[in-house]
C-alpha atoms as a PDB file:
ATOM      1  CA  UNK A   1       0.000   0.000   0.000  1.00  0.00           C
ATOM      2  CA  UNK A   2       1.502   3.574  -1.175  1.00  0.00           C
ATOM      3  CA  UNK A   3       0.771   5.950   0.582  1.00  0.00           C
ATOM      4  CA  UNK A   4      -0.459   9.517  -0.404  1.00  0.00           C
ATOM      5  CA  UNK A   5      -1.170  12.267   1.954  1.00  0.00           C
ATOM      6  CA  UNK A   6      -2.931  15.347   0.551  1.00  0.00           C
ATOM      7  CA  UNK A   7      -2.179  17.249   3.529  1.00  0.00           C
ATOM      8  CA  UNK A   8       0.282  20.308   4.465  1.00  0.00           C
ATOM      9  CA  UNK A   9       0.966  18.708   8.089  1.00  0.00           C
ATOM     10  CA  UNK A  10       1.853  15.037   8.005  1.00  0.00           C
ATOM     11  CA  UNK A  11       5.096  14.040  10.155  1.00  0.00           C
ATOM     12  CA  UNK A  12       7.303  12.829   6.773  1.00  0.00           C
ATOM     13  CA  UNK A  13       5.567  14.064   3.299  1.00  0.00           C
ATOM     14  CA  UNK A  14       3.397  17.151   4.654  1.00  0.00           C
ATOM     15  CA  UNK A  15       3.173  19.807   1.762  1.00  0.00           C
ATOM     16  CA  UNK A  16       4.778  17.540  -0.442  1.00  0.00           C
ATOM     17  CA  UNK A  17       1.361  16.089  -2.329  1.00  0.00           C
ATOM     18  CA  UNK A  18      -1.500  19.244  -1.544  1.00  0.00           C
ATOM     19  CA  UNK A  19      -2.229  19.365  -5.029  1.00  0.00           C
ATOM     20  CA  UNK A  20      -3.906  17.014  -7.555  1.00  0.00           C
ATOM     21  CA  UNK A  21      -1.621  17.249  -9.813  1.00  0.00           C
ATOM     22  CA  UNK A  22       1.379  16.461  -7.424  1.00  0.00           C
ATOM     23  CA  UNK A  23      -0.935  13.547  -5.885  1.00  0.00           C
ATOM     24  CA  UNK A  24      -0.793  12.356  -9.173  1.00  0.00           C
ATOM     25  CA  UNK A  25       2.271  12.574 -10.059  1.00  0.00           C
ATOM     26  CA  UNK A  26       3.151  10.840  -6.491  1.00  0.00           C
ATOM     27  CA  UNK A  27       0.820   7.895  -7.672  1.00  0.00           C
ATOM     28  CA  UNK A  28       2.400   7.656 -10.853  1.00  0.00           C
ATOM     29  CA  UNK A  29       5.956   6.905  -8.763  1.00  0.00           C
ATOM     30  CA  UNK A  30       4.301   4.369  -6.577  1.00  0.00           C
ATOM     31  CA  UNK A  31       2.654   2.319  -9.125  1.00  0.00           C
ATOM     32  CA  UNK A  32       5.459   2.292 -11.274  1.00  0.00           C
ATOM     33  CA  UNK A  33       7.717   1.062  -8.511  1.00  0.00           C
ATOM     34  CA  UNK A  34       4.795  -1.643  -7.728  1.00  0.00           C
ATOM     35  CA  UNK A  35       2.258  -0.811  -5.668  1.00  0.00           C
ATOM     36  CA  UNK A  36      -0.486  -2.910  -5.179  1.00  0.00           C
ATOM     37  CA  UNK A  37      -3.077   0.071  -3.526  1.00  0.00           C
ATOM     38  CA  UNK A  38      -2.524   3.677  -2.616  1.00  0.00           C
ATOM     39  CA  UNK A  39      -3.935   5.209   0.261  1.00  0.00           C
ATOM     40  CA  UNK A  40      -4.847   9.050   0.440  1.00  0.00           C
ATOM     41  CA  UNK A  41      -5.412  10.421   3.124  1.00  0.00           C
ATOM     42  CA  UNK A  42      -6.401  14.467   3.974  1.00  0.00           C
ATOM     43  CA  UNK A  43      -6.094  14.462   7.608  1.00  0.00           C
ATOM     44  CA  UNK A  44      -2.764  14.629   9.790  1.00  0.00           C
ATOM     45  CA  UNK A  45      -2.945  11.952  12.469  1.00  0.00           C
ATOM     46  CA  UNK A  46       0.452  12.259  13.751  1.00  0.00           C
ATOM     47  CA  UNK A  47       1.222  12.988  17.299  1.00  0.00           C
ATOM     48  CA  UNK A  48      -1.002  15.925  18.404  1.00  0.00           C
ATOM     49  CA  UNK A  49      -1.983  16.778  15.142  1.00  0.00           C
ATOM     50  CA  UNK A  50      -5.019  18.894  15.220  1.00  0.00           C
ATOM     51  CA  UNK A  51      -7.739  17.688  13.530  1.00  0.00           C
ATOM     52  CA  UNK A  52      -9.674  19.379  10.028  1.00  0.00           C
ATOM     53  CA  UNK A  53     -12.667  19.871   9.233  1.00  0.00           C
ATOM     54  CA  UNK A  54     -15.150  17.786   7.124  1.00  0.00           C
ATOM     55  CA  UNK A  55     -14.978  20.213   4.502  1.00  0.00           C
ATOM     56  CA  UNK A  56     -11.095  21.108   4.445  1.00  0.00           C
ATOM     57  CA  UNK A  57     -10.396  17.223   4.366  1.00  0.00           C
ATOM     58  CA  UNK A  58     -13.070  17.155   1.716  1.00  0.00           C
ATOM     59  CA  UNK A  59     -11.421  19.610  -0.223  1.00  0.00           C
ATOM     60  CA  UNK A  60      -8.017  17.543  -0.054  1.00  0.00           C
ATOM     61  CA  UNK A  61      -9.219  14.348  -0.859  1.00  0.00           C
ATOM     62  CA  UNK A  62     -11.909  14.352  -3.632  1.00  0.00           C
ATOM     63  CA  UNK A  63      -9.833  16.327  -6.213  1.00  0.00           C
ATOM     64  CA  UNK A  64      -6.646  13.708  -5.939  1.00  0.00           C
ATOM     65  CA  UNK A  65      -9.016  10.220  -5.622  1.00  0.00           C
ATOM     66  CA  UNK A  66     -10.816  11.265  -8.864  1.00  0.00           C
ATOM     67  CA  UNK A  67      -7.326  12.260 -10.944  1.00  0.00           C
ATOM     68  CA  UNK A  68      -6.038   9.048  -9.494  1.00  0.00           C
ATOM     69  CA  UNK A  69      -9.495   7.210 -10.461  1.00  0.00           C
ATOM     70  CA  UNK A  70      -9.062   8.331 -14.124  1.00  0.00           C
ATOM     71  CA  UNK A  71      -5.101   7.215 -14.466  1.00  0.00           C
ATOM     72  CA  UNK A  72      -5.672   3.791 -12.615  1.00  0.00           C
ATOM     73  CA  UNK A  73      -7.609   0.884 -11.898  1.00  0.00           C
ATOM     74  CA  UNK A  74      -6.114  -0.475  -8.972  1.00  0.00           C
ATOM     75  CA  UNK A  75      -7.848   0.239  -5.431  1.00  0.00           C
ATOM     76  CA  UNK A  76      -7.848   3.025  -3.658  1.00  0.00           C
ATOM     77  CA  UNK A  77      -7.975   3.563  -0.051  1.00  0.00           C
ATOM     78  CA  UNK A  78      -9.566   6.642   1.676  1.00  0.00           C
ATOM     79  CA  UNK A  79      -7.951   7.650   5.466  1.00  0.00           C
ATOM     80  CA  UNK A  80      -9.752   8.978   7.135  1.00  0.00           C
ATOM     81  CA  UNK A  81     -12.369   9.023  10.363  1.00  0.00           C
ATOM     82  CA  UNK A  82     -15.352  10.865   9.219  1.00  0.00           C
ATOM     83  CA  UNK A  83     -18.342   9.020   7.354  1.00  0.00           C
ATOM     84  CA  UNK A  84     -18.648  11.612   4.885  1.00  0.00           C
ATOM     85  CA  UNK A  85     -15.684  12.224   3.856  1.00  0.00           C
ATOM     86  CA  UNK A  86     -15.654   8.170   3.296  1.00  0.00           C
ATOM     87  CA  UNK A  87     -18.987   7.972   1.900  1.00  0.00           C
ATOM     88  CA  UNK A  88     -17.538  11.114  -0.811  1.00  0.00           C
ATOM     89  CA  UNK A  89     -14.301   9.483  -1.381  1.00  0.00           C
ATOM     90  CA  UNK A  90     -16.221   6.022  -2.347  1.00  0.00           C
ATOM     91  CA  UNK A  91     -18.981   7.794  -4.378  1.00  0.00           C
ATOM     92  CA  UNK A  92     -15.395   9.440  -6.210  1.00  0.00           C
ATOM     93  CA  UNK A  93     -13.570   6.330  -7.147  1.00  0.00           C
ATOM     94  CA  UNK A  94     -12.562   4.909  -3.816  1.00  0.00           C
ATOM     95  CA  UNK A  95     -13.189   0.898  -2.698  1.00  0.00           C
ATOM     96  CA  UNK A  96     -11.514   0.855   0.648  1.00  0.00           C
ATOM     97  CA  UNK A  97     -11.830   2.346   3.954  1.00  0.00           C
ATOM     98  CA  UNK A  98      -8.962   2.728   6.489  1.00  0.00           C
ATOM     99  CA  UNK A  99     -10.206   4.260   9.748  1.00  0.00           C
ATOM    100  CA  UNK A 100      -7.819   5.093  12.484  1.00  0.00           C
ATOM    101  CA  UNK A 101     -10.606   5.250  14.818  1.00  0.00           C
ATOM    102  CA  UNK A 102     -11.448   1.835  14.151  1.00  0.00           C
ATOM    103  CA  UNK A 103     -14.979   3.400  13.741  1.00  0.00           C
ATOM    104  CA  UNK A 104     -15.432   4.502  17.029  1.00  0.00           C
ATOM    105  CA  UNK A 105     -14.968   8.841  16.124  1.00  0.00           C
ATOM    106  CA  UNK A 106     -17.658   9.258  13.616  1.00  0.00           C
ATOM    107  CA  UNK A 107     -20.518   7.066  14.922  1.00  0.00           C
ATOM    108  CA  UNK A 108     -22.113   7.482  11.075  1.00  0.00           C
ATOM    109  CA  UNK A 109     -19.295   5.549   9.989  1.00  0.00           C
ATOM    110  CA  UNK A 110     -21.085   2.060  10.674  1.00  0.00           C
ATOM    111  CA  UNK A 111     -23.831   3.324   8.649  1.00  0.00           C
ATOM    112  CA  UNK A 112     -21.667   3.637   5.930  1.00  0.00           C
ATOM    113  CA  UNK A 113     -19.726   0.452   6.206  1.00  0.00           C
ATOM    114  CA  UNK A 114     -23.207  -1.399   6.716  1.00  0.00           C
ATOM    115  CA  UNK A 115     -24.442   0.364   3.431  1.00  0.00           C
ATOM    116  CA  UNK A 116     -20.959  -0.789   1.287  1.00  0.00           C
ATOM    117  CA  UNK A 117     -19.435  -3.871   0.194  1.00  0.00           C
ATOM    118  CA  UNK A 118     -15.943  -2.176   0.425  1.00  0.00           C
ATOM    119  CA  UNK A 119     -12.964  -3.779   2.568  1.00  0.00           C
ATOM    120  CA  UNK A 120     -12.542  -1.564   6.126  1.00  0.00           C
ATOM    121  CA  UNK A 121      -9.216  -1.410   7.858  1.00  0.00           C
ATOM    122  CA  UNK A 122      -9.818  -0.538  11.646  1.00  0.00           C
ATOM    123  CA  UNK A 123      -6.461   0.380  13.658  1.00  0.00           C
ATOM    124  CA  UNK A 124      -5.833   0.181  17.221  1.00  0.00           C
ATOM    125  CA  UNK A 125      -5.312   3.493  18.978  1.00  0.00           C
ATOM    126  CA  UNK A 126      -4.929   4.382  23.113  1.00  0.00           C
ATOM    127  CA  UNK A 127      -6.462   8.011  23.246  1.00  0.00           C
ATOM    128  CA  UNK A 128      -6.425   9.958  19.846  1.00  0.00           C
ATOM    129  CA  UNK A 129      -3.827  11.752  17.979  1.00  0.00           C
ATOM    130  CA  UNK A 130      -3.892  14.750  20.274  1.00  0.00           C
ATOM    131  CA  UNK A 131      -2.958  12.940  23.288  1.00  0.00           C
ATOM    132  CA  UNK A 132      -2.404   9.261  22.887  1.00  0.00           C
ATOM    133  CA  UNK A 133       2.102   9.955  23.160  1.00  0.00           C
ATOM    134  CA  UNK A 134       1.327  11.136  26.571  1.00  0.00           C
ATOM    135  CA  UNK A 135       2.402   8.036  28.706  1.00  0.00           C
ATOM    136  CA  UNK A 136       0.889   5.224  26.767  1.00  0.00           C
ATOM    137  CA  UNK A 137       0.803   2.237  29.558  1.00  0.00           C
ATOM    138  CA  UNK A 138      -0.067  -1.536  28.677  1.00  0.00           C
ATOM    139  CA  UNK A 139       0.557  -4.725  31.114  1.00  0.00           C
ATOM    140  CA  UNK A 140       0.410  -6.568  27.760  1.00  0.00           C
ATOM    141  CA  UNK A 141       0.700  -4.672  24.885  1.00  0.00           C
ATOM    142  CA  UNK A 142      -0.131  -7.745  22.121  1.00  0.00           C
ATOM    143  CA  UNK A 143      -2.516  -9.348  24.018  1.00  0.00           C
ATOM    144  CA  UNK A 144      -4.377  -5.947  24.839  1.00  0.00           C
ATOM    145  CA  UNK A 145      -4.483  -5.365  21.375  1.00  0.00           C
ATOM    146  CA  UNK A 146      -6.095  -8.932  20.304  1.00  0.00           C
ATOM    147  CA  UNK A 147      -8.703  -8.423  22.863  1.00  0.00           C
ATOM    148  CA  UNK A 148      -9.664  -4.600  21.433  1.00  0.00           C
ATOM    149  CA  UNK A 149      -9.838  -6.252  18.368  1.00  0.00           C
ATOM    150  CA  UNK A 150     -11.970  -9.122  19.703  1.00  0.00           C
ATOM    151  CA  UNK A 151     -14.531  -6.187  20.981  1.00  0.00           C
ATOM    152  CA  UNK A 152     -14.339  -4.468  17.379  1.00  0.00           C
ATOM    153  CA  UNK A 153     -15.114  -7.524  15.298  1.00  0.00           C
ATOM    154  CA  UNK A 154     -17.958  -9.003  17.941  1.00  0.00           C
ATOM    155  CA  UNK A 155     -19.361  -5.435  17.742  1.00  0.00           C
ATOM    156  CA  UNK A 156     -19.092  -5.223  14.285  1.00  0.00           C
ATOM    157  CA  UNK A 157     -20.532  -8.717  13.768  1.00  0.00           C
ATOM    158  CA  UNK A 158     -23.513  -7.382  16.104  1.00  0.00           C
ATOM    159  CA  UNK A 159     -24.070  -4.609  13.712  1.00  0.00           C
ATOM    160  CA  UNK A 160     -24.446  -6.811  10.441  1.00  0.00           C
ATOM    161  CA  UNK A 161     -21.007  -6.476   8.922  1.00  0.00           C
ATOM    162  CA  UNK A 162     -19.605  -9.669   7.079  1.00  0.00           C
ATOM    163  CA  UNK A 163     -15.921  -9.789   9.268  1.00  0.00           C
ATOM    164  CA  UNK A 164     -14.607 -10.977   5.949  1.00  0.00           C
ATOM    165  CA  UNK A 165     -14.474  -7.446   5.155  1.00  0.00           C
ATOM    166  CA  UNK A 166     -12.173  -6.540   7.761  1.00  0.00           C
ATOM    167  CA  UNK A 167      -8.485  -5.515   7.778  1.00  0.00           C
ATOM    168  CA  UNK A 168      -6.908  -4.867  11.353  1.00  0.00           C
ATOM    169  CA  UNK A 169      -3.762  -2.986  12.080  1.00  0.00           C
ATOM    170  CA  UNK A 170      -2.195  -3.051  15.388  1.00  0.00           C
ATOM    171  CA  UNK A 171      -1.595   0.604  15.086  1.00  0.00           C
ATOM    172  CA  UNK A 172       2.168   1.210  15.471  1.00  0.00           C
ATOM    173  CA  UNK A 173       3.001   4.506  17.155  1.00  0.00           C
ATOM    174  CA  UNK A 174       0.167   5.123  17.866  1.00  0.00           C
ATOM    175  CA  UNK A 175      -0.248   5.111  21.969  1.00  0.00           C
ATOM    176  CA  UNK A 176       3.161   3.318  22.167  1.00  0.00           C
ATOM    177  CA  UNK A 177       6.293   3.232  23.334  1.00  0.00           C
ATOM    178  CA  UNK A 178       9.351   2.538  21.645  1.00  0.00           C
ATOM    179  CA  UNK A 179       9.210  -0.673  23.507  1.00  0.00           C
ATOM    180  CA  UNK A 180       5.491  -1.557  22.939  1.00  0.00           C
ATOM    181  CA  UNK A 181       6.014  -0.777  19.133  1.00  0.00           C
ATOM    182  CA  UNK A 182       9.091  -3.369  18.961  1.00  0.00           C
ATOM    183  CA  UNK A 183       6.996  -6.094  21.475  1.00  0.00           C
ATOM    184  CA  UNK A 184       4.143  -5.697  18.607  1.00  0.00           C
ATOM    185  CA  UNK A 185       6.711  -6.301  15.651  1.00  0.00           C
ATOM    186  CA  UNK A 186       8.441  -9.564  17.520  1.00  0.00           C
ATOM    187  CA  UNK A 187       4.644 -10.920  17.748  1.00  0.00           C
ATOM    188  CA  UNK A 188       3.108 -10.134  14.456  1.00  0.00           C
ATOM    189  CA  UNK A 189       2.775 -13.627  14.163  1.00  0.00           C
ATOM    190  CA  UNK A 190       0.301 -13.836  17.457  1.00  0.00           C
ATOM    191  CA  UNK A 191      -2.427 -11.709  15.715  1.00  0.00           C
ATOM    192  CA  UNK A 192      -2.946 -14.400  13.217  1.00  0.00           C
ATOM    193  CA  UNK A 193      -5.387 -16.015  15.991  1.00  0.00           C
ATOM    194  CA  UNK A 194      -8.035 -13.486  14.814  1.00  0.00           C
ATOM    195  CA  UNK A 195      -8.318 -14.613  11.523  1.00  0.00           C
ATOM    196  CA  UNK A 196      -7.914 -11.553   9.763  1.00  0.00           C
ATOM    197  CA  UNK A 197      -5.847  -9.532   7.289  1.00  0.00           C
ATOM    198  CA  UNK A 198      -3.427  -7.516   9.219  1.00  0.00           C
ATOM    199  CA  UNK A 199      -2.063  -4.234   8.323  1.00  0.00           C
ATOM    200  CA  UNK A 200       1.161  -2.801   9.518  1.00  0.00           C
ATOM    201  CA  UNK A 201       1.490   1.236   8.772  1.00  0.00           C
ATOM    202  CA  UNK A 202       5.510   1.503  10.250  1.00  0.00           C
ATOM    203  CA  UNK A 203       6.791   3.726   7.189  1.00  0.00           C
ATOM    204  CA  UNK A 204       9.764   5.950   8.492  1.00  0.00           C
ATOM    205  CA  UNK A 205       7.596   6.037  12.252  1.00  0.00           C
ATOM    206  CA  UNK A 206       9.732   8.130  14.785  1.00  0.00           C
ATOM    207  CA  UNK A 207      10.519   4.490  16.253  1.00  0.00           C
ATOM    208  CA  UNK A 208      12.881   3.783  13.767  1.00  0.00           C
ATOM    209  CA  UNK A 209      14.557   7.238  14.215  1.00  0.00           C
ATOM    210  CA  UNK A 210      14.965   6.095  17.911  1.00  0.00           C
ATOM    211  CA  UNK A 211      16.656   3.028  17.295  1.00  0.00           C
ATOM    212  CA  UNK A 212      18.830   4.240  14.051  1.00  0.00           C
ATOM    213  CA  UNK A 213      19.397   8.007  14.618  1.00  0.00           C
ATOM    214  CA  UNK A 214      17.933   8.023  11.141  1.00  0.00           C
ATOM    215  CA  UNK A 215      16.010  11.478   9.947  1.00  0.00           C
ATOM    216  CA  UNK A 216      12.702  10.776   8.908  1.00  0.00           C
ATOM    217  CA  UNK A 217      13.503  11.247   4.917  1.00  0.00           C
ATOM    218  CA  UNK A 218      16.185   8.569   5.482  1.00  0.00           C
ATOM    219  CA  UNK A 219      13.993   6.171   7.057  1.00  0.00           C
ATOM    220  CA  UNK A 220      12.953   3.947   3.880  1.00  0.00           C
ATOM    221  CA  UNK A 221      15.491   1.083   4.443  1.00  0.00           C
ATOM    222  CA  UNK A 222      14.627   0.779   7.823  1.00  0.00           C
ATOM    223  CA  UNK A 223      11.089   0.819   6.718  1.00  0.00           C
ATOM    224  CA  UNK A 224      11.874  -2.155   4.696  1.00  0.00           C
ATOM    225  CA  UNK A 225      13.524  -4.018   6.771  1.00  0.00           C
ATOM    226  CA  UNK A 226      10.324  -4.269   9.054  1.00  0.00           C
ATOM    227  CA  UNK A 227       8.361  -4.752   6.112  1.00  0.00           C
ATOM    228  CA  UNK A 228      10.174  -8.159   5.339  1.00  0.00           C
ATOM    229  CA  UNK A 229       9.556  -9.015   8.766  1.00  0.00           C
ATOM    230  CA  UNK A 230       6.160  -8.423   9.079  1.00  0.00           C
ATOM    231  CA  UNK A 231       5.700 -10.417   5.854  1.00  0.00           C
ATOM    232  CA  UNK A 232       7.611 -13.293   7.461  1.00  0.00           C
ATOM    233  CA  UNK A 233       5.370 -13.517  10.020  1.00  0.00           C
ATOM    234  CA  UNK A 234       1.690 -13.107   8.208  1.00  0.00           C
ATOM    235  CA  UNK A 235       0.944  -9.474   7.479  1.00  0.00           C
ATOM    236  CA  UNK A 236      -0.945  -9.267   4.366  1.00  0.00           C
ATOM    237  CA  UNK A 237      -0.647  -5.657   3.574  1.00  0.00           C
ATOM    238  CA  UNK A 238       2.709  -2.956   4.278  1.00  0.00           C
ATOM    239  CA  UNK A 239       1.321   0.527   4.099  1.00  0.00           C
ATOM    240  CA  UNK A 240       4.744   2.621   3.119  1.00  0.00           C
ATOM    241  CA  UNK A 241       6.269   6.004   1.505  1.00  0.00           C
ATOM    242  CA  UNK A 242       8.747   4.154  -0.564  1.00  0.00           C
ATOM    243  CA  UNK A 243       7.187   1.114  -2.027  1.00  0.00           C
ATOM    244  CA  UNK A 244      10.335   0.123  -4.083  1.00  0.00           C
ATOM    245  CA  UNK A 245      12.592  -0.309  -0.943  1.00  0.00           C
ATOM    246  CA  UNK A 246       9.895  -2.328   1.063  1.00  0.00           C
ATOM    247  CA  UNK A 247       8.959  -4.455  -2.010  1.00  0.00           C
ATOM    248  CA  UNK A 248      12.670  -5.595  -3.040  1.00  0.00           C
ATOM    249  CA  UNK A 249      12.940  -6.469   0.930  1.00  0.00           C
ATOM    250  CA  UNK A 250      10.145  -8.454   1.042  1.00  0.00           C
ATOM    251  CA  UNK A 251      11.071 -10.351  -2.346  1.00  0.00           C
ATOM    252  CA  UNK A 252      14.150 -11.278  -1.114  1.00  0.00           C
ATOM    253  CA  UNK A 253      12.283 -12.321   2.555  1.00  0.00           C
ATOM    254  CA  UNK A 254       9.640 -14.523   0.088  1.00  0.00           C
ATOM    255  CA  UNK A 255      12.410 -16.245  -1.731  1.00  0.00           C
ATOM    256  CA  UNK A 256      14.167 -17.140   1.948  1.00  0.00           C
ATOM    257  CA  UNK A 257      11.024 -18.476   3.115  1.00  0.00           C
ATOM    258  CA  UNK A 258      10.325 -20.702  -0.171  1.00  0.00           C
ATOM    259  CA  UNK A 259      13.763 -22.723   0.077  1.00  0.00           C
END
């Protein structure tokens, strides 16, 4: 998954893709250096971001998901937390939702998912972006998470949504520690008891700038590194800025594994 943020703020690429025509030309890189899906997102969620309005996001979004629509046929993901903007963003050429909130900011969003057919990513999150760095605390960080997700998917089932639909991402850096994050990574593996597609969104994450020193624009091989990991152990989906780093890593990881 490539990802694309049409936003001015966002911790590695903000500014970089604000206009269609740069979003574009950003999705043009990432599919040529194999991407499978992009992911656009108009909404900062980085450690206490502030969070946009419907419209502004709106305004982000749409133009870039209907370029992209007309250049490619390959999915699309929306990011974000607000029904509309999801329900906009499908109605525009979108077929995936990927909801930091894990549907629990907008409460329309369940309407929405109930209404689709589309695959939803939920992420795990302690707090929200605007305070969830401040002391995050776990007595068991993995097995914390598979029991949030247990909630999410019996709730979810409770609502009428087919689980089959459902992508889960343990939500690295967000509401962890340095520790937590790298406890989460050693156990990818342990999520596979929910029977889901897992996620992991690591791309150049101040966690590998902790343990390398790296600045955040010379995080990709890091980034790749933990991408053939995660593959390793089960993750069906790498959400990253640099798809042609992460995709050689895992290669080489797939070809290991096959021998």
């Amino acid at each position: 998954m490539g990802i694309i943020n049409v936003t001015p703020d966002s911790f590695s690429d903000g500014g970089c893709y604000s206009t269609r025509e740069s979003a574009v030309a950003q999705a043009d890189a990432l599919v040529a250096t194999g991407a499978d899906l992009l992911d656009v997102g108009g909404e900062s969620t980085r450690p206490f971001a502030e969070p946009v309005s419907e419209e502004e996001e709106l305004r982000r979004v749409i133009p870039a998901i209907l370029a992209i629509r007309q250049r490619y046929s390959l999915p699309i993901s929306i990011d974000t937390r607000k029904a509309e903007v999801a329900r906009q963003a499908l109605v525009a050429g979108a077929n995936m939702i990927n909801d930091v909130s894990a549907l629990r900011h907008d409460p329309a969003m369940i309407d929405l998912v109930r209404a689709s057919t589309v695959p939803v990513v939920i992420m795990h999150m302690q707090g929200t972006p605007e305070d969830m760095q401040i002391e995050p605390r776990y007595q068991d960080v993995v097995g914390e998470i598979i029991e949030f997700f247990k909630e999410r998917l019996s709730w979810l089932r409770g609502q009428g949504i087919d689980c089959s639909r459902i992508i889960l991402d343990p939500g690295i850096g967000f509401g962890k520690t340095l520790a937590h994050n790298l406890i989460i990574l050693k156990n990818l593996s342990a999520f596979s008891v929910l029977g889901q597609p897992i996620l992991l969104a690591h791309s150049r994450k101040g966690f590998l700038g902790e343990i390398t020193g790296a600045k955040v624009a010379e995080r990709d091989l890091s980034t790749a590194v933990v991408s053939a990991l995660a593959v390793m152990q089960g993750v069906s989906i790498v959400r990253v800025h640099d798809v042609f780093s992460s995709r050689q890593a895992i290669q080489v990881a797939e070809a290991i594994g096959a021998a």
